[in-house]
C-alpha atoms as a PDB file:
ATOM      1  CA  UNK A   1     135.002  67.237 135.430  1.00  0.00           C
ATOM      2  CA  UNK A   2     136.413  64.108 133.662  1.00  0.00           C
ATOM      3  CA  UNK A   3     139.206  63.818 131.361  1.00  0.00           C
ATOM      4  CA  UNK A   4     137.185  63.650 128.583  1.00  0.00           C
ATOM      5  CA  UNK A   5     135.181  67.095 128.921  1.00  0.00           C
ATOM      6  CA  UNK A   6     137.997  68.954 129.822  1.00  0.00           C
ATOM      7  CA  UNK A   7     140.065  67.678 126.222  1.00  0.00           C
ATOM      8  CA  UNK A   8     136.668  68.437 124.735  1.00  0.00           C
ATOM      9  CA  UNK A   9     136.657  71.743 126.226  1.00  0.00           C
ATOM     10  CA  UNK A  10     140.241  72.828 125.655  1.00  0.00           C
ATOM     11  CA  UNK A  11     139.799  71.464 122.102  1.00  0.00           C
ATOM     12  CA  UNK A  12     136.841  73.585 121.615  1.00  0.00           C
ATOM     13  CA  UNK A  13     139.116  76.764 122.512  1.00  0.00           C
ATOM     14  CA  UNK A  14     141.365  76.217 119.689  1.00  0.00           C
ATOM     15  CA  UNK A  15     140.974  78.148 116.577  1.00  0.00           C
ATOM     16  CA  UNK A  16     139.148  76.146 114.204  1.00  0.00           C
ATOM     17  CA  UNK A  17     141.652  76.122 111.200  1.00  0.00           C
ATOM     18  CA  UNK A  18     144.116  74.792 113.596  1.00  0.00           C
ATOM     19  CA  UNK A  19     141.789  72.350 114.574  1.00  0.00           C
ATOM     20  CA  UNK A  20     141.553  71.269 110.850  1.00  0.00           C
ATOM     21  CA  UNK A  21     145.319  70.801 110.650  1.00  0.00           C
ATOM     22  CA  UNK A  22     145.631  68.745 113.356  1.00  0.00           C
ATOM     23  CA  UNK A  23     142.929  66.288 112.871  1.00  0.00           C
ATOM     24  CA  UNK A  24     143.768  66.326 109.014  1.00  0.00           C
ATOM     25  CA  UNK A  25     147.480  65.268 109.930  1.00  0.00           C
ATOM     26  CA  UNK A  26     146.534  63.072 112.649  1.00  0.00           C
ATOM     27  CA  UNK A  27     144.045  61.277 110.042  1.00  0.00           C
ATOM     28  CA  UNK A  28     145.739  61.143 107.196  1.00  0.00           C
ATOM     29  CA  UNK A  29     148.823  59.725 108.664  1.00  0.00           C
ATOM     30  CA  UNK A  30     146.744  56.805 109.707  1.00  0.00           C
ATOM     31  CA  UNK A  31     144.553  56.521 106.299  1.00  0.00           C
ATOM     32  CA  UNK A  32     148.531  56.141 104.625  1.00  0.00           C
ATOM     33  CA  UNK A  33     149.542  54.242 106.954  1.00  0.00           C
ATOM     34  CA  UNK A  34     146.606  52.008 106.802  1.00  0.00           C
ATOM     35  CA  UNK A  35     147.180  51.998 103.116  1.00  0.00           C
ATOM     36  CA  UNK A  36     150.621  51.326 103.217  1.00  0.00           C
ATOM     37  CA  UNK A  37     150.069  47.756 105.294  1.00  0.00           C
ATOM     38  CA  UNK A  38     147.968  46.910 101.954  1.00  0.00           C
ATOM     39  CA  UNK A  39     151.003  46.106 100.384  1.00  0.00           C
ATOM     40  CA  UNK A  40     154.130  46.026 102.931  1.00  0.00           C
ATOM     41  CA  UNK A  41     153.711  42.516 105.263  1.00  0.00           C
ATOM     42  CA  UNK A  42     151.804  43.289 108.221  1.00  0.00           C
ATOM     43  CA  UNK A  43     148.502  42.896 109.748  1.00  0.00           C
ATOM     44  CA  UNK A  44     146.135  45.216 111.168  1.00  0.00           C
ATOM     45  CA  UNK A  45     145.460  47.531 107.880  1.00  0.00           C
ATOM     46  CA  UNK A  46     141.690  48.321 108.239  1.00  0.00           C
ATOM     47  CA  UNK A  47     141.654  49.609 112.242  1.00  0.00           C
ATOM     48  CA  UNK A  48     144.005  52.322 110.696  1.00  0.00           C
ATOM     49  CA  UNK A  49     142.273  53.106 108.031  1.00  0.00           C
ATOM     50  CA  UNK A  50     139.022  53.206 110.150  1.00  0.00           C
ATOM     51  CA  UNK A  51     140.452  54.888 113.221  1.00  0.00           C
ATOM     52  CA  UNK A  52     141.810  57.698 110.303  1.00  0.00           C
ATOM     53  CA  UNK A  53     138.309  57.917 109.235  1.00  0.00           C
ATOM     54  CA  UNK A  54     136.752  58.719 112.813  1.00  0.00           C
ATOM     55  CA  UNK A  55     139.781  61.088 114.087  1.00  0.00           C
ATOM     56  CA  UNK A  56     139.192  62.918 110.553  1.00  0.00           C
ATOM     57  CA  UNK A  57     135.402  62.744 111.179  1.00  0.00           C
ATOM     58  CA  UNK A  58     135.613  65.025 113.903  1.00  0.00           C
ATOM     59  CA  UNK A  59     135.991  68.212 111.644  1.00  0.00           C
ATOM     60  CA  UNK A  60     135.229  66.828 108.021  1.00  0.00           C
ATOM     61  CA  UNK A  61     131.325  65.733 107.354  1.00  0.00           C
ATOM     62  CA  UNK A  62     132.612  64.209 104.207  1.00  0.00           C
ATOM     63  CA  UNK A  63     134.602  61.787 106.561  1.00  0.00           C
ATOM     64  CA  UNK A  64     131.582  60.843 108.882  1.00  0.00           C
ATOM     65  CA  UNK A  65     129.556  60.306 105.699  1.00  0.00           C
ATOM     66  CA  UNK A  66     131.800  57.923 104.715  1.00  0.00           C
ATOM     67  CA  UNK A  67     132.849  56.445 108.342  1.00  0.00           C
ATOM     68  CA  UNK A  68     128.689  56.192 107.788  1.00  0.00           C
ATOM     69  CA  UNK A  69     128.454  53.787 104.688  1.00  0.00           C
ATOM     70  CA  UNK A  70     132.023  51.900 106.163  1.00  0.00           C
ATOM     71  CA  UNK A  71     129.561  51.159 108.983  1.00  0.00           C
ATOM     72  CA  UNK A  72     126.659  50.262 106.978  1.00  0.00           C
ATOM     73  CA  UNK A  73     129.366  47.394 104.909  1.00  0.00           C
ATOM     74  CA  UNK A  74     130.455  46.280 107.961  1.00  0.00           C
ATOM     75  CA  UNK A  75     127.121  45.594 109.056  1.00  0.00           C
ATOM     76  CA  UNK A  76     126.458  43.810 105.941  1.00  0.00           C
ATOM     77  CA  UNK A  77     129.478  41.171 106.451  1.00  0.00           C
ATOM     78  CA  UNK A  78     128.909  37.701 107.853  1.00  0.00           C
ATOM     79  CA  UNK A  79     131.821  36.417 109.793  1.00  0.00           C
ATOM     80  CA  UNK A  80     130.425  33.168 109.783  1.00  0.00           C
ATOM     81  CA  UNK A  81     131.003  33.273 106.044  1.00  0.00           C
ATOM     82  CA  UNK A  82     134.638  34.747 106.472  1.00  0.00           C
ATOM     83  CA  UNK A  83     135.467  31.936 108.423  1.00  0.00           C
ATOM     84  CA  UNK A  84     133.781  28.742 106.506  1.00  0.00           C
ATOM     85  CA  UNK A  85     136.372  26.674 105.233  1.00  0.00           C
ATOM     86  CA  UNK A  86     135.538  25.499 101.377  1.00  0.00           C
ATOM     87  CA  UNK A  87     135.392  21.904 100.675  1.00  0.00           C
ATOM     88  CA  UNK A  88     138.990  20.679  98.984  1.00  0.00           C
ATOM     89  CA  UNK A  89     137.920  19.560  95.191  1.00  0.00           C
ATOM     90  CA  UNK A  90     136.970  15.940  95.088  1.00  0.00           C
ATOM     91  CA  UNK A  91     139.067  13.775  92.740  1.00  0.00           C
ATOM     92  CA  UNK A  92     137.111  12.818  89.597  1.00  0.00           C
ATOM     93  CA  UNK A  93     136.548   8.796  89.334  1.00  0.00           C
END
């Protein structure tokens, strides 16, 4: 039995308000903190706001719904176009 199934097994066991709590803490604390790098300096704000998305979509279907249509944006975005650098404004002659 691998790591994995046994978690998934023991996790299973628990009763499943407390199961709520946890992931709700767990994912919340990473949706603020996620939100929080908005406006403090620092990088990395959407991986916490998507990782707080997925541990809350464990127990919420609201949260896979949306961890759903976050996918379906994502999809949507060329990085090509994230990356293009736009042409400095010629001088007028």
């Amino acid at each position: 039995m691998s790591r994995r199934s046994k978690f998934l097994a023991t996790w299973k066991t628990l009763p499943r308000q407390l199961r709520k709590v946890i992931v709700s803490v767990i994912g919340f604390t990473l949706i603020t903190l996620g939100l929080l790098l908005i406006v403090l300096p620092g990088p990395f704000t959407l991986p916490f706001l998507i990782l707080g998305l997925v541990v809350l979509g464990l127990e919420f279907a609201w949260a896979d719904r949306m961890l759903d249509q976050v996918k379906a944006q994502g999809k949507k975005v060329d990085p090509r176009k994230l990356l293009k650098r736009k042409p400095k404004n010629p001088e007028p002659n």
